[in-house]
C-alpha atoms as a PDB file:
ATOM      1  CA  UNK A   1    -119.235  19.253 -25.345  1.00  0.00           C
ATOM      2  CA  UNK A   2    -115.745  19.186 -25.128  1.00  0.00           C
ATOM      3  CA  UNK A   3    -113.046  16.498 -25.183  1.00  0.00           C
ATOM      4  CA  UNK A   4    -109.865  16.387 -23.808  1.00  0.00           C
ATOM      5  CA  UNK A   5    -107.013  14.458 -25.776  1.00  0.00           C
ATOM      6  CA  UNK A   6    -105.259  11.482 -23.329  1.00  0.00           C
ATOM      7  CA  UNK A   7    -101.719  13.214 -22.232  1.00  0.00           C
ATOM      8  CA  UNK A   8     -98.744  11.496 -24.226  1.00  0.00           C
ATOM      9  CA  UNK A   9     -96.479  12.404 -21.392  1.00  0.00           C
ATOM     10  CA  UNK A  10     -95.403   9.450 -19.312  1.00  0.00           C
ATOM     11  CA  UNK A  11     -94.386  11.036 -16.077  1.00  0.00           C
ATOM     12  CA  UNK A  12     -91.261   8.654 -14.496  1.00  0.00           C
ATOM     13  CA  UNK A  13     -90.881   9.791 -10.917  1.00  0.00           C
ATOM     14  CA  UNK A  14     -87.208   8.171 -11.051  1.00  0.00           C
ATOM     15  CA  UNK A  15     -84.298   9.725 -12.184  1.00  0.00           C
ATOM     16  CA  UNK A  16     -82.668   8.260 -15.110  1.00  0.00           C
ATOM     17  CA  UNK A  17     -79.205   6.695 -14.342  1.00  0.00           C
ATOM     18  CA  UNK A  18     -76.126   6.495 -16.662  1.00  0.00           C
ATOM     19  CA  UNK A  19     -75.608   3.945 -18.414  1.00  0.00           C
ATOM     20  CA  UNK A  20     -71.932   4.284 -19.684  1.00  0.00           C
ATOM     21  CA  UNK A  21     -70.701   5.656 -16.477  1.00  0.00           C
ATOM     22  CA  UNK A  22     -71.995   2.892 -14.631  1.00  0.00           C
ATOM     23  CA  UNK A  23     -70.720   0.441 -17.094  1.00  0.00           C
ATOM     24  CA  UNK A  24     -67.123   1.909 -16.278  1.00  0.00           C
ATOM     25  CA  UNK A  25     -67.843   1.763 -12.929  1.00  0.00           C
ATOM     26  CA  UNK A  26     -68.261  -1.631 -13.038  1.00  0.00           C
ATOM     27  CA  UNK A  27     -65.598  -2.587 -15.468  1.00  0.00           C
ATOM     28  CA  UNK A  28     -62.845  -0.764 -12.812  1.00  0.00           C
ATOM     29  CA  UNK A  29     -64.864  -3.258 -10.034  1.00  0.00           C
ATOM     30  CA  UNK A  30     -66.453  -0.471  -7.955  1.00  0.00           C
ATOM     31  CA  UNK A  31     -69.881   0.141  -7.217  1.00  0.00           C
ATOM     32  CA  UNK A  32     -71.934   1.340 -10.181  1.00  0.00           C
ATOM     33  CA  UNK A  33     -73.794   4.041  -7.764  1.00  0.00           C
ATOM     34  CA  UNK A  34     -71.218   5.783  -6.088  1.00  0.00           C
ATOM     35  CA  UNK A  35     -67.993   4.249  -7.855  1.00  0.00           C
ATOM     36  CA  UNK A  36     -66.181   4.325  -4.866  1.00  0.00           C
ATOM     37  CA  UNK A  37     -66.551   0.835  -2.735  1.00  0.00           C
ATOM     38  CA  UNK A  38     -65.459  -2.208  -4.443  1.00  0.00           C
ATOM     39  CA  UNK A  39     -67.850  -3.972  -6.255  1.00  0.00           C
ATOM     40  CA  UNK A  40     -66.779  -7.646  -5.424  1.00  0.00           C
ATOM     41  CA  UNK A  41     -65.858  -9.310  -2.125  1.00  0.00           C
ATOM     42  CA  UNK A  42     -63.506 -11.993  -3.275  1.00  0.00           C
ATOM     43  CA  UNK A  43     -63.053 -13.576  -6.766  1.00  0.00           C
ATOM     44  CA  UNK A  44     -66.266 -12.912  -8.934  1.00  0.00           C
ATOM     45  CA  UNK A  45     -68.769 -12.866  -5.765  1.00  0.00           C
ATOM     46  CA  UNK A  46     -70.764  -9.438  -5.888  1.00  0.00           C
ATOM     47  CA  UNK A  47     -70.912  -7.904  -2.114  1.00  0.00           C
ATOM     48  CA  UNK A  48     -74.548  -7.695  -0.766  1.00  0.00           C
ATOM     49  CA  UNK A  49     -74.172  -4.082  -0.323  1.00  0.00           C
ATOM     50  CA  UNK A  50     -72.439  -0.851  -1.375  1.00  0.00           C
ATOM     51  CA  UNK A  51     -70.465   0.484   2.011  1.00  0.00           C
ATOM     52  CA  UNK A  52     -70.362   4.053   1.048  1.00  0.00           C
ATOM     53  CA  UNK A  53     -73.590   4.689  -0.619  1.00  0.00           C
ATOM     54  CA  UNK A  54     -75.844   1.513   0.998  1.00  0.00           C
ATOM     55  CA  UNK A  55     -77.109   0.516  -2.672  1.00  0.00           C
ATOM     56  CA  UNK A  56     -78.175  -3.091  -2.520  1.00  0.00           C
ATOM     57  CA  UNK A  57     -76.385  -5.232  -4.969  1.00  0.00           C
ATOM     58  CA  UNK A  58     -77.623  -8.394  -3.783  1.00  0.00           C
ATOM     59  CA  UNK A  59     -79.995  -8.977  -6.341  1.00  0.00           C
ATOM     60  CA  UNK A  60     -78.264  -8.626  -9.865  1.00  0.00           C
ATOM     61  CA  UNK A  61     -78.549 -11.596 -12.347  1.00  0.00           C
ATOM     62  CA  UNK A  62     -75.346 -11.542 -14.235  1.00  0.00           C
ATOM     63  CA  UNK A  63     -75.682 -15.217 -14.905  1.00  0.00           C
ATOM     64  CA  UNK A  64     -74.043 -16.516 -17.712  1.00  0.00           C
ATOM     65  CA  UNK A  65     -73.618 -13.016 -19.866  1.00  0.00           C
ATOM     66  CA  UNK A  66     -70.102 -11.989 -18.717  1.00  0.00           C
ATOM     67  CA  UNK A  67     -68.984 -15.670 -19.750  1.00  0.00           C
ATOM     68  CA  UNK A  68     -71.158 -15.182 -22.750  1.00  0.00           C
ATOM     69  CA  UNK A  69     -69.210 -11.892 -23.574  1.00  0.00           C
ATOM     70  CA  UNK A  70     -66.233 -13.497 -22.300  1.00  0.00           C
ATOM     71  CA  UNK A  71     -66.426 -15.963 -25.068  1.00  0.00           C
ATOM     72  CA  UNK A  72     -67.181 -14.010 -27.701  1.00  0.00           C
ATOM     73  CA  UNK A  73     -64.052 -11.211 -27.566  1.00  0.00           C
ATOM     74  CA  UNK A  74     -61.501 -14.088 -26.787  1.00  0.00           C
ATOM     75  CA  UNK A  75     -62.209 -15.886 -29.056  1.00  0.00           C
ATOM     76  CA  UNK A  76     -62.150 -13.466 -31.622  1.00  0.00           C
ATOM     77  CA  UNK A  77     -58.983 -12.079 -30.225  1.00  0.00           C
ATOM     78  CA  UNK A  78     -56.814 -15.083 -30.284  1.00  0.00           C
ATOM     79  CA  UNK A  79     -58.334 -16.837 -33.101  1.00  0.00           C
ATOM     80  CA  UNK A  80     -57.614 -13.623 -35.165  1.00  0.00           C
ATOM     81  CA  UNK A  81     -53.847 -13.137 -34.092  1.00  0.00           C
ATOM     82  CA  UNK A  82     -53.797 -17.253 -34.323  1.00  0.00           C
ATOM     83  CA  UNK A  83     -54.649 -17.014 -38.173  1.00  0.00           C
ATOM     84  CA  UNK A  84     -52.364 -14.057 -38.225  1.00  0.00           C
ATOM     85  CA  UNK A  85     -49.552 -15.908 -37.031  1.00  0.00           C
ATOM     86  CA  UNK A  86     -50.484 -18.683 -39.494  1.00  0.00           C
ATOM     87  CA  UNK A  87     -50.249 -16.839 -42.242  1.00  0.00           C
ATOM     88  CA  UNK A  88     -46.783 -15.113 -41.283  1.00  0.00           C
ATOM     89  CA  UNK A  89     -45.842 -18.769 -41.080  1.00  0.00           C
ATOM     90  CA  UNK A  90     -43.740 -17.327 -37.840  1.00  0.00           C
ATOM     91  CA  UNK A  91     -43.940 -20.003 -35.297  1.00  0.00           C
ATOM     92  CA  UNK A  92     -44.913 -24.273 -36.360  1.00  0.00           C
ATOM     93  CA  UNK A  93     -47.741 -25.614 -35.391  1.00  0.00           C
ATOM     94  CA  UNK A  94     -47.627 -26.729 -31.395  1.00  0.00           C
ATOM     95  CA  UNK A  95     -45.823 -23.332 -30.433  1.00  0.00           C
ATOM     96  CA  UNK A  96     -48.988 -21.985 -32.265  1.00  0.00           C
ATOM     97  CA  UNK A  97     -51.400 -24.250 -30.279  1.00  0.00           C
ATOM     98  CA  UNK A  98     -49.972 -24.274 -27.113  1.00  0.00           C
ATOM     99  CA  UNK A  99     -49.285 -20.181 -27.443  1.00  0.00           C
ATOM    100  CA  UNK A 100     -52.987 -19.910 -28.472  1.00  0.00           C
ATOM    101  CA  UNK A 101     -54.176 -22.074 -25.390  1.00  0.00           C
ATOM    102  CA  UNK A 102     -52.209 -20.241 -23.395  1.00  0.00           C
ATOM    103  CA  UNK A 103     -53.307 -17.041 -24.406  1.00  0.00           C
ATOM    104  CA  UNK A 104     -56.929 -17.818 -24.175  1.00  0.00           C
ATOM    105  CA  UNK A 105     -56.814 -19.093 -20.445  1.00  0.00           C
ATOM    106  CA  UNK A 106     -55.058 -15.625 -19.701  1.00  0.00           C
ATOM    107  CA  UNK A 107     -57.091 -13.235 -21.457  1.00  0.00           C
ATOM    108  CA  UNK A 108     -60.766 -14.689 -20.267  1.00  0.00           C
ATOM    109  CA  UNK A 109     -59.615 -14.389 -16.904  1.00  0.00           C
ATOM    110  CA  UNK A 110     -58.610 -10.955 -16.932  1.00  0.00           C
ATOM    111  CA  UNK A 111     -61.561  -9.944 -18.465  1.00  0.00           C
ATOM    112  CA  UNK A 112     -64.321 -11.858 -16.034  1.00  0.00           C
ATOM    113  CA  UNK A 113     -64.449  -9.153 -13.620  1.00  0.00           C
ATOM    114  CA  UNK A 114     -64.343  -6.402 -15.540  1.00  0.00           C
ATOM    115  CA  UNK A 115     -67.186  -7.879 -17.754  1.00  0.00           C
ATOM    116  CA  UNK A 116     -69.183  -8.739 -14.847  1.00  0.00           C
ATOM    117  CA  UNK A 117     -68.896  -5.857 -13.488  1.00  0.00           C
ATOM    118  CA  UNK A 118     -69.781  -3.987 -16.558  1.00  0.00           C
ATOM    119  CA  UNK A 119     -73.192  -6.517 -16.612  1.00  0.00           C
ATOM    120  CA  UNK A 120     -74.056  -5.860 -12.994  1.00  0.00           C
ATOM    121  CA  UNK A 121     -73.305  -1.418 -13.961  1.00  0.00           C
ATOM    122  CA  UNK A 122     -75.542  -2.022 -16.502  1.00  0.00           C
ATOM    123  CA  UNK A 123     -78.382  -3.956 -14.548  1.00  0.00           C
ATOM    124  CA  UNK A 124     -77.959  -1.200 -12.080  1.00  0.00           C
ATOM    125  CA  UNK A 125     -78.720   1.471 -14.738  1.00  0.00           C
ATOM    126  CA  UNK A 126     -81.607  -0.015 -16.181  1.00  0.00           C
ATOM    127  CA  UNK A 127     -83.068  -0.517 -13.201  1.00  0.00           C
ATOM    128  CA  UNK A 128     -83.643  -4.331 -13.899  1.00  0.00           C
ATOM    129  CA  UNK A 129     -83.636  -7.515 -11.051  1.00  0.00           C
ATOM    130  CA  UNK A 130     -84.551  -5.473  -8.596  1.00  0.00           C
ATOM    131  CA  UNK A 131     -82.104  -2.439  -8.876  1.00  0.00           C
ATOM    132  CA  UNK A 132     -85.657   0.056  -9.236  1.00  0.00           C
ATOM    133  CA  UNK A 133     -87.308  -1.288  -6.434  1.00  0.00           C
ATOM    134  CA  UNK A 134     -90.127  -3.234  -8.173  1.00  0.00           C
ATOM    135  CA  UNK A 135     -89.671  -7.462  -8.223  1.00  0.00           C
ATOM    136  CA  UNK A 136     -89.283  -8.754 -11.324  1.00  0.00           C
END
């Protein structure tokens, strides 16, 4: 009598995909499969497909993460230099405020597309929302 031991090996029939190149693919705002067609059609609207390589990109679910992330480094960013500036005791306080307003519009929208793109490059990667061809 013999027995055979269950095989530990999970076979995946689909080739891994990059996750830091596609993450820089979509922080420049070009596809994360073939990095050459832009990602988005106009302002922060994802194109339904990639015009070089076909990939769909219809499907992501960025949501709310790139304003998440968006958030999160501004707001470190110019509260940091703010307190910086406070402590210098370089400018009084409405220059501060109104410089630190200022500075926070500009900053989160510079870095909305490049950190949605970076969420959709990374969806794409990971296969998730669709991007393996499985529904979710």
């Amino acid at each position: 009598m013999t027995f055979e031991t269950p095989s530990t090996e999970h076979h995946n029939p689909l080739p891994d995909r990059p996750v830091l190149g596609a993450m820089l693919k979509g922080v420049r705002g070009k596809c994360p499969s073939c990095g050459v067609t832009p990602l988005f059609a106009k302002g922060l609207k994802v194109k339904d497909c990639c015009q070089n390589c076909g990939e769909e990109l219809h499907h992501h679910r960025a949501d709310d993460l790139p304003a998440y992330l968006n958030i999160f480094i501004v707001g470190h960013i110019v509260v940091a230099a703010t307190m910086v500036v406070m402590d210098m005791k370089i400018l009084s306080l409405w220059p501060l405020v109104t410089l630190s307003a200022v500075s926070a519009v500009l900053l989160a929208l510079l870095l909305m597309r490049p950190l949605k793109g970076m969420v959709v490059g990374v969806q794409w990667a990971l296969r998730m929302h669709g991007f393996g061809g499985h529904d979710d």
